[in-house]
Protein backbone atom coordinates (compact mmCIF):
# COMPACT_ATOMS: atom_id res chain seq x y z
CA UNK A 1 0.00 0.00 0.00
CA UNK A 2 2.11 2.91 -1.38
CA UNK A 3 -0.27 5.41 -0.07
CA UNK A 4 0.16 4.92 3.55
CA UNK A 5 4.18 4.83 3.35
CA UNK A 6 4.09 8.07 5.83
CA UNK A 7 3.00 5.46 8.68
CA UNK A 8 5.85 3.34 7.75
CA UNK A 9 8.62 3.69 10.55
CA UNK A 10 11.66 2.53 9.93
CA UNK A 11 13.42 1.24 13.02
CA UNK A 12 16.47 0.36 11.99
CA UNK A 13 18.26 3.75 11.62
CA UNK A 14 16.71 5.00 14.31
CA UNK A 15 19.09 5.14 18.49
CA UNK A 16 17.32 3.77 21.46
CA UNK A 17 15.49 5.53 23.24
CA UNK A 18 12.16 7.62 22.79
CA UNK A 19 10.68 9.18 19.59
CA UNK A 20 7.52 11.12 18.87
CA UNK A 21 5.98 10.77 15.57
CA UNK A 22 2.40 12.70 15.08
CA UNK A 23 0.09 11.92 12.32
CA UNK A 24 -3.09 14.28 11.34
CA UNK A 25 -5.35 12.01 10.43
CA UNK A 26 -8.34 12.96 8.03
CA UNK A 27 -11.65 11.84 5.82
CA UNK A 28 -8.91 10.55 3.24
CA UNK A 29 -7.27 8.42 5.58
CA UNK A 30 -10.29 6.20 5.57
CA UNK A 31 -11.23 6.05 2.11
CA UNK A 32 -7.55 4.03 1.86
CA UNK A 33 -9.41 1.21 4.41
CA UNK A 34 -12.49 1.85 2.19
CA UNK A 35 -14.24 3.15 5.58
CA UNK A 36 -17.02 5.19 4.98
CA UNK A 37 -19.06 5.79 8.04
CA UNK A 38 -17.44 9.45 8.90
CA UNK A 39 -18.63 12.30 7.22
CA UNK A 40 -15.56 14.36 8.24
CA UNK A 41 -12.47 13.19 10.60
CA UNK A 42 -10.10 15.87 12.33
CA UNK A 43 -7.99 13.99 14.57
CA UNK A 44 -4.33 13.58 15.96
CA UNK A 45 -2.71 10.81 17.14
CA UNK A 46 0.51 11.14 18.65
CA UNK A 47 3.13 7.96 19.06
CA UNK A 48 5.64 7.62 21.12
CA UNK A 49 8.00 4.98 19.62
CA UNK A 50 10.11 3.69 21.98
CA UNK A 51 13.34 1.55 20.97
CA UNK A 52 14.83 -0.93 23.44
CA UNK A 53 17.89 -3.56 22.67
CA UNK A 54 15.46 -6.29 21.68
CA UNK A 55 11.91 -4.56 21.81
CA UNK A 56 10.04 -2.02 20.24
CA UNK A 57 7.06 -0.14 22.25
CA UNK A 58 4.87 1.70 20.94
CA UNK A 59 2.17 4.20 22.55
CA UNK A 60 -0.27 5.65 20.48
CA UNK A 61 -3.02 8.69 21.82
CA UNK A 62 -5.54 9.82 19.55
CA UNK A 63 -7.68 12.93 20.14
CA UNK A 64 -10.22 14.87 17.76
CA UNK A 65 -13.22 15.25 16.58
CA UNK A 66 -15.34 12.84 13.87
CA UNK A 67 -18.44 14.46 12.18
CA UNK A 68 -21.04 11.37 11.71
CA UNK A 69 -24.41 10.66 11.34
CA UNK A 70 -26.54 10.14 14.68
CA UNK A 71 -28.16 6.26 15.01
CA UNK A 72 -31.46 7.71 16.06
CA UNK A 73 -32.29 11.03 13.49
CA UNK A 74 -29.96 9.85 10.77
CA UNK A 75 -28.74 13.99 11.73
CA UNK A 76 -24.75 14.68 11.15
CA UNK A 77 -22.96 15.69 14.08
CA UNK A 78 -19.34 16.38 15.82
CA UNK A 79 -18.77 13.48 18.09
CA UNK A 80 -15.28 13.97 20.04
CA UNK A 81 -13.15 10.91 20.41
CA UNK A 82 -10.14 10.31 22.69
CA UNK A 83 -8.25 6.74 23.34
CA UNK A 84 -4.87 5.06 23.55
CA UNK A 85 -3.64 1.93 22.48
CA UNK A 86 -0.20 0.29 23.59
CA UNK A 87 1.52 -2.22 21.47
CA UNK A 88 4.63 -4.02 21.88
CA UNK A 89 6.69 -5.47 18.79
CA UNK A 90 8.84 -8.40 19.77
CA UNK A 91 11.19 -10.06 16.91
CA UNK A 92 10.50 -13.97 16.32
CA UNK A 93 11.26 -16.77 13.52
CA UNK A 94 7.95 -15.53 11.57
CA UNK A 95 5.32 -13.43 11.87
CA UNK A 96 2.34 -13.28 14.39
CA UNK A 97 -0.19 -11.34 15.41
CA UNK A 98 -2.70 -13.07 17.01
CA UNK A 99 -2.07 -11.48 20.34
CA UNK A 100 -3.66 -7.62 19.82
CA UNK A 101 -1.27 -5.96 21.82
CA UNK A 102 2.22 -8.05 20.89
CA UNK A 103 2.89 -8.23 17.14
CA UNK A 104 5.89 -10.29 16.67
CA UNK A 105 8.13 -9.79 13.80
CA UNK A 106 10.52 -11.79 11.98
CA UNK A 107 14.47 -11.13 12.87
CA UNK A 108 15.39 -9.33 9.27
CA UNK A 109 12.57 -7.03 9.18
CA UNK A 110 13.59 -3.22 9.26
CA UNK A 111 10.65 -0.74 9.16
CA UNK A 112 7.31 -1.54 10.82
CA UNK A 113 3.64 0.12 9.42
CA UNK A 114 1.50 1.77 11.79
CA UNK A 115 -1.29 2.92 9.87
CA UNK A 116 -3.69 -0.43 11.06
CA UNK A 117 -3.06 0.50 14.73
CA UNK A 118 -4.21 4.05 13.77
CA UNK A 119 -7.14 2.83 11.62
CA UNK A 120 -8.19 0.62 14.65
CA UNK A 121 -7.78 3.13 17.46
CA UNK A 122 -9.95 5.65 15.78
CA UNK A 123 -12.25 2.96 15.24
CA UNK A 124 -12.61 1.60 18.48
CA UNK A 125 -12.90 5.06 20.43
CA UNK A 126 -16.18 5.57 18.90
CA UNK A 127 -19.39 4.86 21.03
CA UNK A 128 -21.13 1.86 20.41
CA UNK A 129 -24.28 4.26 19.76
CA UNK A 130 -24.09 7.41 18.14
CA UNK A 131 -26.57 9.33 19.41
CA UNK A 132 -26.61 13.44 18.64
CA UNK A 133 -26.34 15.27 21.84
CA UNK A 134 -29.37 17.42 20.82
CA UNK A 135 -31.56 14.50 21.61
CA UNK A 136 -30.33 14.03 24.99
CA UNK A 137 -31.05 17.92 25.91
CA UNK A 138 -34.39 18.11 23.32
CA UNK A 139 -32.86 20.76 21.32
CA UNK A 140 -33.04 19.03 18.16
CA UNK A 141 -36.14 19.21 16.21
CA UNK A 142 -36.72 16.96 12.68
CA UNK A 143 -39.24 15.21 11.52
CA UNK A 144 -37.90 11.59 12.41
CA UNK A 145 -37.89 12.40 15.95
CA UNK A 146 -41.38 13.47 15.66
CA UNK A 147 -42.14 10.40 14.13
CA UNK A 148 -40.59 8.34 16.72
CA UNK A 149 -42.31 9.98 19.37
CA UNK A 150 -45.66 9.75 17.91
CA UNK A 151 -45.04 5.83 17.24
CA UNK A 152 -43.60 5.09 20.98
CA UNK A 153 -45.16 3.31 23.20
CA UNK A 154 -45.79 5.45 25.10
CA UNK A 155 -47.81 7.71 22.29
CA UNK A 156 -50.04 4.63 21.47
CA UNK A 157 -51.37 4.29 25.04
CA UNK A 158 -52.60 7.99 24.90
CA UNK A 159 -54.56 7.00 21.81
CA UNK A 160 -55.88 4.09 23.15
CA UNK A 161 -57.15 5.51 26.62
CA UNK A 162 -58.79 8.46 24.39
CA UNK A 163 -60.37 6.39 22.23
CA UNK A 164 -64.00 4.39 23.52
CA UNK A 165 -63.49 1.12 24.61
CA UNK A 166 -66.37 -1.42 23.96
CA UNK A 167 -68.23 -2.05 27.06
CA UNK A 168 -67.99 -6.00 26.53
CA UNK A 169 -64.07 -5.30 27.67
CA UNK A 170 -65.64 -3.73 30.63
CA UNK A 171 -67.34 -6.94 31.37
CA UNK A 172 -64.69 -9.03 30.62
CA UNK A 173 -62.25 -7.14 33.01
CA UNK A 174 -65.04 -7.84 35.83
CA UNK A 175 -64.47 -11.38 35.43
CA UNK A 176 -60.40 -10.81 36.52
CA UNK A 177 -61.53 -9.24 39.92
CA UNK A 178 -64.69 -11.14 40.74
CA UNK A 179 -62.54 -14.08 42.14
């Protein structure tokens, strides 16, 4: 994947000790993964790459902002995201990552590409349900929430107690308490 070579790190040249590399990561970021449930992405993920003798670590923070679409009113709106991920990349006779935070890599290997980790991160610091925080306060108006809230529950028992009931229910219901 020749477009994300700028999250290829190349260890090898590189002293022990810390580094800091910081990525800006955007809408077109995605579209490489062929991700397209963000409308907009503004965030930054910072990694601290640290080199040991015969380990690598790696701690990655991401922080910004992703514009989406709410799971409720279909509605676009800023939802802020923050998370960290640690990883640790251990050499071994071939590669394995089965274990999500050791990735083991094989002896000759020079550079290492951290644009899944990034792509995952992001992914995984979004809620489970995206709901627009002008639902939560009742600031937003549309007409799906309107909808919703005449077809709740809760609206359907206000129709029903305002509509007549047949007196033979009446009777019926008699037979429950005359016990």
């Amino acid at each position: 994947m020749k477009p994300l070579k700028e999250y290829t790190i190349q260890f090898v040249g590189l002293k022990l000790g810390k580094h800091h590399f910081d990525y800006q990561i955007d809408e077109k970021f995605f579209e490489l993964f062929e991700y397209d449930d963000f409308n907009d992405v503004n965030v930054e993920v910072d990694l601290l790459f640290e080199k040991k003798t015969t380990l690598l670590e790696l701690h990655f923070k991401a922080k910004g902002i992703v514009n989406v679409n709410c799971d409720t009113s279909n509605e676009p709106y800023d939802q802020k995201i923050e998370g960290d991920f640690n990883l640790v990349v251990n050499f071994g006779d071939e590669y394995n990552d089965e274990n999500e935070e050791i990735l083991i890599i094989p002896h000759g290997e020079y550079e290492i590409n951290v644009a899944q980790y990034i792509y995952e991160l992001i992914i995984l610091s979004m809620p489970i349900k995206r709901i627009h925080p002008g639902i939560a306060d009742g600031t937003l108006k549309s007409e799906i929430l309107e909808k919703l809230e005449e077809l709740s529950p809760k609206g359907i028992e206000e129709k029903e107690e305002s509509e007549d009931i047949d007196p033979r229910w009446n009777t019926l219901k008699k037979l429950l308490t005359d016990k």
